[in-house]
N, C-alpha and C. Protein backbone atom coordinates (compact mmCIF):
# COMPACT_ATOMS: atom_id res chain seq x y z
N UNK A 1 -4.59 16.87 0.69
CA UNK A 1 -4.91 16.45 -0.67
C UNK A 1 -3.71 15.81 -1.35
N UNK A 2 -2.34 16.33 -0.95
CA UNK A 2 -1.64 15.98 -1.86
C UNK A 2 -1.04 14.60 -1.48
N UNK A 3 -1.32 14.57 0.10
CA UNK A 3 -0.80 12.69 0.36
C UNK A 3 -1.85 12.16 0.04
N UNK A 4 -3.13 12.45 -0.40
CA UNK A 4 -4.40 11.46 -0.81
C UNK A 4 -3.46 11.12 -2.42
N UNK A 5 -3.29 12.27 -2.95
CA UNK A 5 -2.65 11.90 -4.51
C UNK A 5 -1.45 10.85 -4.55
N UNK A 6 -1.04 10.68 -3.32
CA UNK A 6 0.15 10.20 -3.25
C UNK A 6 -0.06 8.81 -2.79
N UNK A 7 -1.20 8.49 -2.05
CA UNK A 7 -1.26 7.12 -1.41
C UNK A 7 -2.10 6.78 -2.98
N UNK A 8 -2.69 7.37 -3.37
CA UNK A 8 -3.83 6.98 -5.07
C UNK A 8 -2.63 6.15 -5.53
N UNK A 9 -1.63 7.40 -5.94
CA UNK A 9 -0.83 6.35 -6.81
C UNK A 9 0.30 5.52 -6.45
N UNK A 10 0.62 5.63 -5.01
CA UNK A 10 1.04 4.01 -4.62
C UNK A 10 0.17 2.83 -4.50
N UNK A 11 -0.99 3.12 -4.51
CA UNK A 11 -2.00 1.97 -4.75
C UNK A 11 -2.01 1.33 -5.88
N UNK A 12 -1.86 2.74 -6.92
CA UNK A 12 -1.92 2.32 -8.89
C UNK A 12 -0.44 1.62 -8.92
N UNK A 13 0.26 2.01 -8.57
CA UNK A 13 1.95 1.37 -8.67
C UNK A 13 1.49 -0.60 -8.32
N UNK A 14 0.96 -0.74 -6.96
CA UNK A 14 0.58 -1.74 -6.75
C UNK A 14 -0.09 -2.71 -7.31
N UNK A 15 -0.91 -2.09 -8.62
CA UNK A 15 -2.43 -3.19 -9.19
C UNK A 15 -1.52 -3.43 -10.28
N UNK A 16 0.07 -3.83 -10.84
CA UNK A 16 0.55 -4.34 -11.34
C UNK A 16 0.92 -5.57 -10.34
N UNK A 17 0.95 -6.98 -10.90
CA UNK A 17 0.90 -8.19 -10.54
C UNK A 17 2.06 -8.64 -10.18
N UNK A 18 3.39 -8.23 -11.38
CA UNK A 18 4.60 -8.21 -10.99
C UNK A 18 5.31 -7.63 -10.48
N UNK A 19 4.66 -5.91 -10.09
CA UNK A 19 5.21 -4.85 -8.90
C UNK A 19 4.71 -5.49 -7.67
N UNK A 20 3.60 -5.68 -7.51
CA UNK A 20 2.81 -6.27 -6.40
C UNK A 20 4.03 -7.60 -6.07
N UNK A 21 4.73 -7.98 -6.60
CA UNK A 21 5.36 -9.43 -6.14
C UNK A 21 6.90 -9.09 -5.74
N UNK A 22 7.37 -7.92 -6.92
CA UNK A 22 8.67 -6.93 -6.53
C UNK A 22 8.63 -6.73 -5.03
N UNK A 23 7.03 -5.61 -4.74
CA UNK A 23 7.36 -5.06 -3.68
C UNK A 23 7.10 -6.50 -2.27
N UNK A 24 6.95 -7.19 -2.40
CA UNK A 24 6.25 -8.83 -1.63
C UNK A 24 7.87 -9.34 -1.24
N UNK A 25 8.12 -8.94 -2.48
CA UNK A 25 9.87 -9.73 -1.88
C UNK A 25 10.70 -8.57 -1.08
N UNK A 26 10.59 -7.32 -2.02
CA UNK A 26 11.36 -6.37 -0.82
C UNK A 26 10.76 -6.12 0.47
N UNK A 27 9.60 -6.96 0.46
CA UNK A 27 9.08 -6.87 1.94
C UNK A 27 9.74 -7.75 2.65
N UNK A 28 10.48 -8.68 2.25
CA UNK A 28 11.23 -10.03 2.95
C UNK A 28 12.55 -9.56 3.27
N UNK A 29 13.04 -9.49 2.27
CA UNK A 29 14.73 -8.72 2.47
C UNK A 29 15.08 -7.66 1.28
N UNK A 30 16.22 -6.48 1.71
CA UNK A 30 16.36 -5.43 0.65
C UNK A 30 17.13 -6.43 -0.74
N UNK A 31 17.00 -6.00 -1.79
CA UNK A 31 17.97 -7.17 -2.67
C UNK A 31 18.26 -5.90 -4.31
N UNK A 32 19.18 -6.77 -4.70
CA UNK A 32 19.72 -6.14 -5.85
C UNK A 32 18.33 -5.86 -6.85
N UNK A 33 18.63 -5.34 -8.31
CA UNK A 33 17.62 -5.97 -8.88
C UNK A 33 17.95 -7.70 -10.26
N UNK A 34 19.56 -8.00 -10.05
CA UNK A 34 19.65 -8.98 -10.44
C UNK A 34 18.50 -10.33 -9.58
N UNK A 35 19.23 -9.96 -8.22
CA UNK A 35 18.40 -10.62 -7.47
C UNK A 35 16.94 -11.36 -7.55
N UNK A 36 16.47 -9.96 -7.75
CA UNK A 36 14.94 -9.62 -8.27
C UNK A 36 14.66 -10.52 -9.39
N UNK A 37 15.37 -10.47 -10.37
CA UNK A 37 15.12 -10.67 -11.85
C UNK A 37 15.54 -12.72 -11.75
N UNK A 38 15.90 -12.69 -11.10
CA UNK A 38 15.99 -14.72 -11.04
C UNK A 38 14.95 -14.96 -10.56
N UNK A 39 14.19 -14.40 -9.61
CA UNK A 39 12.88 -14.96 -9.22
C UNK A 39 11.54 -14.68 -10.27
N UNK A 40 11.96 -13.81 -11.27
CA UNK A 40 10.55 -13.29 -11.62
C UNK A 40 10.79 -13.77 -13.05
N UNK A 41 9.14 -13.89 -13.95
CA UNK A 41 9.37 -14.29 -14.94
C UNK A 41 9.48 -13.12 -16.48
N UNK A 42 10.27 -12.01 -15.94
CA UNK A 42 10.53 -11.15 -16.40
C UNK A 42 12.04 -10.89 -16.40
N UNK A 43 12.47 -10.10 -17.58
CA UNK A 43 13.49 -9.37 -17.84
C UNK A 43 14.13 -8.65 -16.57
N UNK A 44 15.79 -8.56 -16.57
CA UNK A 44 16.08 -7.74 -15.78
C UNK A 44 16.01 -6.07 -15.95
N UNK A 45 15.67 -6.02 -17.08
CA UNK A 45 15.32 -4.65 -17.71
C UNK A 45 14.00 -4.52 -17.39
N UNK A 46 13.17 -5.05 -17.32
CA UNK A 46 11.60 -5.14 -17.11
C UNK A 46 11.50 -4.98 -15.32
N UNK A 47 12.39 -5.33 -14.84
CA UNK A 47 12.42 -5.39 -13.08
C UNK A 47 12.58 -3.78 -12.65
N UNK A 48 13.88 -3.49 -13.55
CA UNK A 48 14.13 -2.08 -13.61
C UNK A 48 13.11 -0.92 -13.97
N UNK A 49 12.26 -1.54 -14.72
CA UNK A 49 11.25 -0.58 -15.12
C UNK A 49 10.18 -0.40 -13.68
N UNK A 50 9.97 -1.37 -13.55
CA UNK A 50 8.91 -1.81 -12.11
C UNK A 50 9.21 -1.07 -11.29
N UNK A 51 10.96 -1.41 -10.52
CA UNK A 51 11.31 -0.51 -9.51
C UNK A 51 11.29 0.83 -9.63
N UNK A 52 11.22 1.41 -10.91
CA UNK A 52 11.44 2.81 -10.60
C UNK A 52 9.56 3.16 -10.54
N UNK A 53 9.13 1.90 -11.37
CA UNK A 53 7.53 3.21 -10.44
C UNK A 53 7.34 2.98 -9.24
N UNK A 54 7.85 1.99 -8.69
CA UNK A 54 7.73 2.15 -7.18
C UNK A 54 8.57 2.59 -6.63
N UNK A 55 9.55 2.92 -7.03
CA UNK A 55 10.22 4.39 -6.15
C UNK A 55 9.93 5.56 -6.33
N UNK A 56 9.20 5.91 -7.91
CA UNK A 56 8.52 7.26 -7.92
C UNK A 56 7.01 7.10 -7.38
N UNK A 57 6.44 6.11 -6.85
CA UNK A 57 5.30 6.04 -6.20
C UNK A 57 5.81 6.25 -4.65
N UNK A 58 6.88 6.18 -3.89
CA UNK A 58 7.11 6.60 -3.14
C UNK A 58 7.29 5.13 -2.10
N UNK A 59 6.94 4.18 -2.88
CA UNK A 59 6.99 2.32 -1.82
C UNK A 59 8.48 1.72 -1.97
N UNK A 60 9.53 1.86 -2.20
CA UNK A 60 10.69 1.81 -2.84
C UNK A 60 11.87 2.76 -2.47
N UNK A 61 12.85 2.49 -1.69
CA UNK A 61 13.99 3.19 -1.84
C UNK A 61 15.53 2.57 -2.44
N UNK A 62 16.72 2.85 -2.77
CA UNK A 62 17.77 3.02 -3.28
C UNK A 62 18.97 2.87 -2.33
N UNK A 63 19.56 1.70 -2.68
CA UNK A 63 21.07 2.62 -2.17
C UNK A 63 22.53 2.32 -2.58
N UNK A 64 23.32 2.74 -3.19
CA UNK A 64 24.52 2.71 -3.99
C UNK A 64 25.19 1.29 -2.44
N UNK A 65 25.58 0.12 -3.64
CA UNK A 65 26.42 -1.18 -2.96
C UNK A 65 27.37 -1.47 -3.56
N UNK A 66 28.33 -0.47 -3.95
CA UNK A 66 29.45 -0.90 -5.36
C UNK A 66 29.09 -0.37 -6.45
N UNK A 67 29.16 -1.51 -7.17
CA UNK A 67 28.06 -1.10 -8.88
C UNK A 67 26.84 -1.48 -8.74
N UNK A 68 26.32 -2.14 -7.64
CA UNK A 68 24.77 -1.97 -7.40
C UNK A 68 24.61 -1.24 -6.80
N UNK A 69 22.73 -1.05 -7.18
CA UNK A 69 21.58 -0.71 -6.11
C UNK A 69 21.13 -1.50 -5.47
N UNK A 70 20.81 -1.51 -3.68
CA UNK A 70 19.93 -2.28 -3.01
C UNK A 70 18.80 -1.39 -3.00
N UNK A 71 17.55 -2.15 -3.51
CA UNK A 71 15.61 -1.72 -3.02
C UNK A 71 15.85 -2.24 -2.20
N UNK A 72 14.77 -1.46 -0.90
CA UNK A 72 13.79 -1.39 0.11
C UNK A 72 12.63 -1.06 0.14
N UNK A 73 11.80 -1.73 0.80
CA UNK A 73 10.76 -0.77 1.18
C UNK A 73 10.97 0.66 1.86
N UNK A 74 9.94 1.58 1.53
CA UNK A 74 10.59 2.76 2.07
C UNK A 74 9.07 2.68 3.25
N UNK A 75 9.55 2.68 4.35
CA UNK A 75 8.01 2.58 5.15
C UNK A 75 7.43 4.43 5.33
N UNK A 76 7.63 5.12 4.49
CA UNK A 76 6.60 6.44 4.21
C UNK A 76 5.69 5.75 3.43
N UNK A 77 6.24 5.48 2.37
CA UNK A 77 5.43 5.35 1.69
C UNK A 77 4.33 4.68 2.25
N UNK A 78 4.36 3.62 2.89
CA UNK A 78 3.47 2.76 3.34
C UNK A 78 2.49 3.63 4.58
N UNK A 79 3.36 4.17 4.84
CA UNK A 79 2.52 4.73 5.89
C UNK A 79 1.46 6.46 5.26
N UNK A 80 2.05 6.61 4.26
CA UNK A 80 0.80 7.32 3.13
C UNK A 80 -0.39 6.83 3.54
N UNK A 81 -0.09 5.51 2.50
CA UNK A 81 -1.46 4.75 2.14
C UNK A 81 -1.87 4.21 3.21
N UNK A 82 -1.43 4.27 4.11
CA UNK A 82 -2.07 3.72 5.73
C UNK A 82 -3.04 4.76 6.52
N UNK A 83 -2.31 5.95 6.11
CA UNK A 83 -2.76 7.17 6.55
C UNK A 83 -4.16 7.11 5.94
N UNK A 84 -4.44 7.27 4.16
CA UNK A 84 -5.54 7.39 3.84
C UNK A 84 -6.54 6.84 4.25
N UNK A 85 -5.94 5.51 3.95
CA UNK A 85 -6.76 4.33 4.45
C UNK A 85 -7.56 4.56 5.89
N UNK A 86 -6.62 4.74 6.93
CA UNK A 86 -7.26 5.19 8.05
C UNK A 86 -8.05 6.17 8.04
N UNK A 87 -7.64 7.37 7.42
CA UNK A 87 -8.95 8.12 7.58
C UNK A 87 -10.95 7.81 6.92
N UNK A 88 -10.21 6.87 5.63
CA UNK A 88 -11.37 6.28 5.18
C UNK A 88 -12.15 5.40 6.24
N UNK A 89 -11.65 4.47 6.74
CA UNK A 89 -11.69 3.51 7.80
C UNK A 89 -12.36 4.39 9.04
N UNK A 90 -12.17 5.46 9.32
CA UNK A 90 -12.69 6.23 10.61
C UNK A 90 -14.04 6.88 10.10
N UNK A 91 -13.97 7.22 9.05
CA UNK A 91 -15.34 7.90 8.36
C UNK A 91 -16.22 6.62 8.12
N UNK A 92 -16.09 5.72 8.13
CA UNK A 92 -16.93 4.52 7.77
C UNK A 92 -17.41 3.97 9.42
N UNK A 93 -16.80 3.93 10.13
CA UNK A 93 -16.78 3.36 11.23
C UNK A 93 -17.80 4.59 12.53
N UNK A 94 -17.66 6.18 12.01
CA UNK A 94 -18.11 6.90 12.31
C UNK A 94 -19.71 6.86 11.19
N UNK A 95 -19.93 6.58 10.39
CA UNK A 95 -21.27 6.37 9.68
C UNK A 95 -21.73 5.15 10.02
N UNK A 96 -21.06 4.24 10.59
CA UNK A 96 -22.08 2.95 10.83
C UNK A 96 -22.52 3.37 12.18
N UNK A 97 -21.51 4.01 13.29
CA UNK A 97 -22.34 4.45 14.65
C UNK A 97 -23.24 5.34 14.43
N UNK A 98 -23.25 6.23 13.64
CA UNK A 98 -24.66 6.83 13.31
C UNK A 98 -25.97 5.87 13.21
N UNK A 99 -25.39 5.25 12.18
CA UNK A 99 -27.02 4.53 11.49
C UNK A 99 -27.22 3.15 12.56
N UNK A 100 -26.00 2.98 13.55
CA UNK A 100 -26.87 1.76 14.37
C UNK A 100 -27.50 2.73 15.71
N UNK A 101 -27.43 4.01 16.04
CA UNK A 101 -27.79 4.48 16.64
C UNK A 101 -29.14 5.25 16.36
N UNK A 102 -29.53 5.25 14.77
CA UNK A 102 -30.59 5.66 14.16
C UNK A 102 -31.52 4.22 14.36
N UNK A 103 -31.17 3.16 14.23
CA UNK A 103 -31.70 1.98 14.17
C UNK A 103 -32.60 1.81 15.63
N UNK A 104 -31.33 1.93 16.75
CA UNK A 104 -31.88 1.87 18.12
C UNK A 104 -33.01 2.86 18.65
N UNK A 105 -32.68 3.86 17.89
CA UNK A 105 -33.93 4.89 18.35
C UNK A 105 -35.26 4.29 17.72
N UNK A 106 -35.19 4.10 16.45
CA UNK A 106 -36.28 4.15 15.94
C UNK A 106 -37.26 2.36 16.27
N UNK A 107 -36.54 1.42 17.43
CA UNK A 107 -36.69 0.27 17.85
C UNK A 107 -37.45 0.73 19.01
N UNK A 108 -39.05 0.42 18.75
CA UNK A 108 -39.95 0.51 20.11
C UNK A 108 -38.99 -0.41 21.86
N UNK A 109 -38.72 0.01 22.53
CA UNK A 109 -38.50 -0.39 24.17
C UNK A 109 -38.78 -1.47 24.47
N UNK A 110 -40.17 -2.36 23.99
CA UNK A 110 -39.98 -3.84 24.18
C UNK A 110 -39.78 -4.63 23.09
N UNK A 111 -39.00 -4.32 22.06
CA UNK A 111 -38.41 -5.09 21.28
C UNK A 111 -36.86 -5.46 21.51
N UNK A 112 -36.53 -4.12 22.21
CA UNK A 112 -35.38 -4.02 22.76
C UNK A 112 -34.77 -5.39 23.41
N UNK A 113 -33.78 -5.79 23.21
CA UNK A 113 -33.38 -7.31 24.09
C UNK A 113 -32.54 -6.60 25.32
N UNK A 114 -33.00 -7.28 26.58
CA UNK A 114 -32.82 -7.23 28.01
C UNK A 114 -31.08 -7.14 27.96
């Protein structure tokens, strides 16, 4: 339950447009958040705000470079919401072999294709 709570709200971290583009670039290379803040059409204070919900969402890590921080992706996190995902993905995939196997039964023998 509690990594379902946890992939939920790295998903909610995500349905922001300009986190969604944060985390798009730290998917390319780790970078400052000055870095960050020349590409986006936001504040470098506003970048700062972003990164920390995606490091308290768990998609985001830290690491002391001097007087900076370098973000990363943190691949737990990702692999949370991969996790859920998959199990959703197996329960769906396990209900469609049901119902095409309900389908085939209930298909008279010469309708059946050879």
């Amino acid at each position: 339950m509690a990594n379902a709570q946890a992939a939920v709200q790295a998903l909610s971290a995500l349905g922001d447009p300009t986190r969604r583009r944060i985390f798009e670039q730290l998917a390319l290379r780790p970078s400052a958040v000055g870095d960050l803040a020349r590409t986006l059409p936001v504040s470098r204070p506003a970048v700062s705000q972003h990164l920390r919900v995606l490091k308290e969402a768990g998609l985001v890590s830290e690491t002391p470079d001097g007087t900076r921080r370098i973000y990363r992706i943190d691949p737990r996190g990702i692999g949370m919401i991969r996790d859920w995902l998959d199990q959703h993905w197996a329960r769906a995939l396990d209900a469609f072999q049901t119902y095409a196997d309900q389908l085939d039964m209930e298909q008279p023998d010469d309708d059946r294709p050879d």
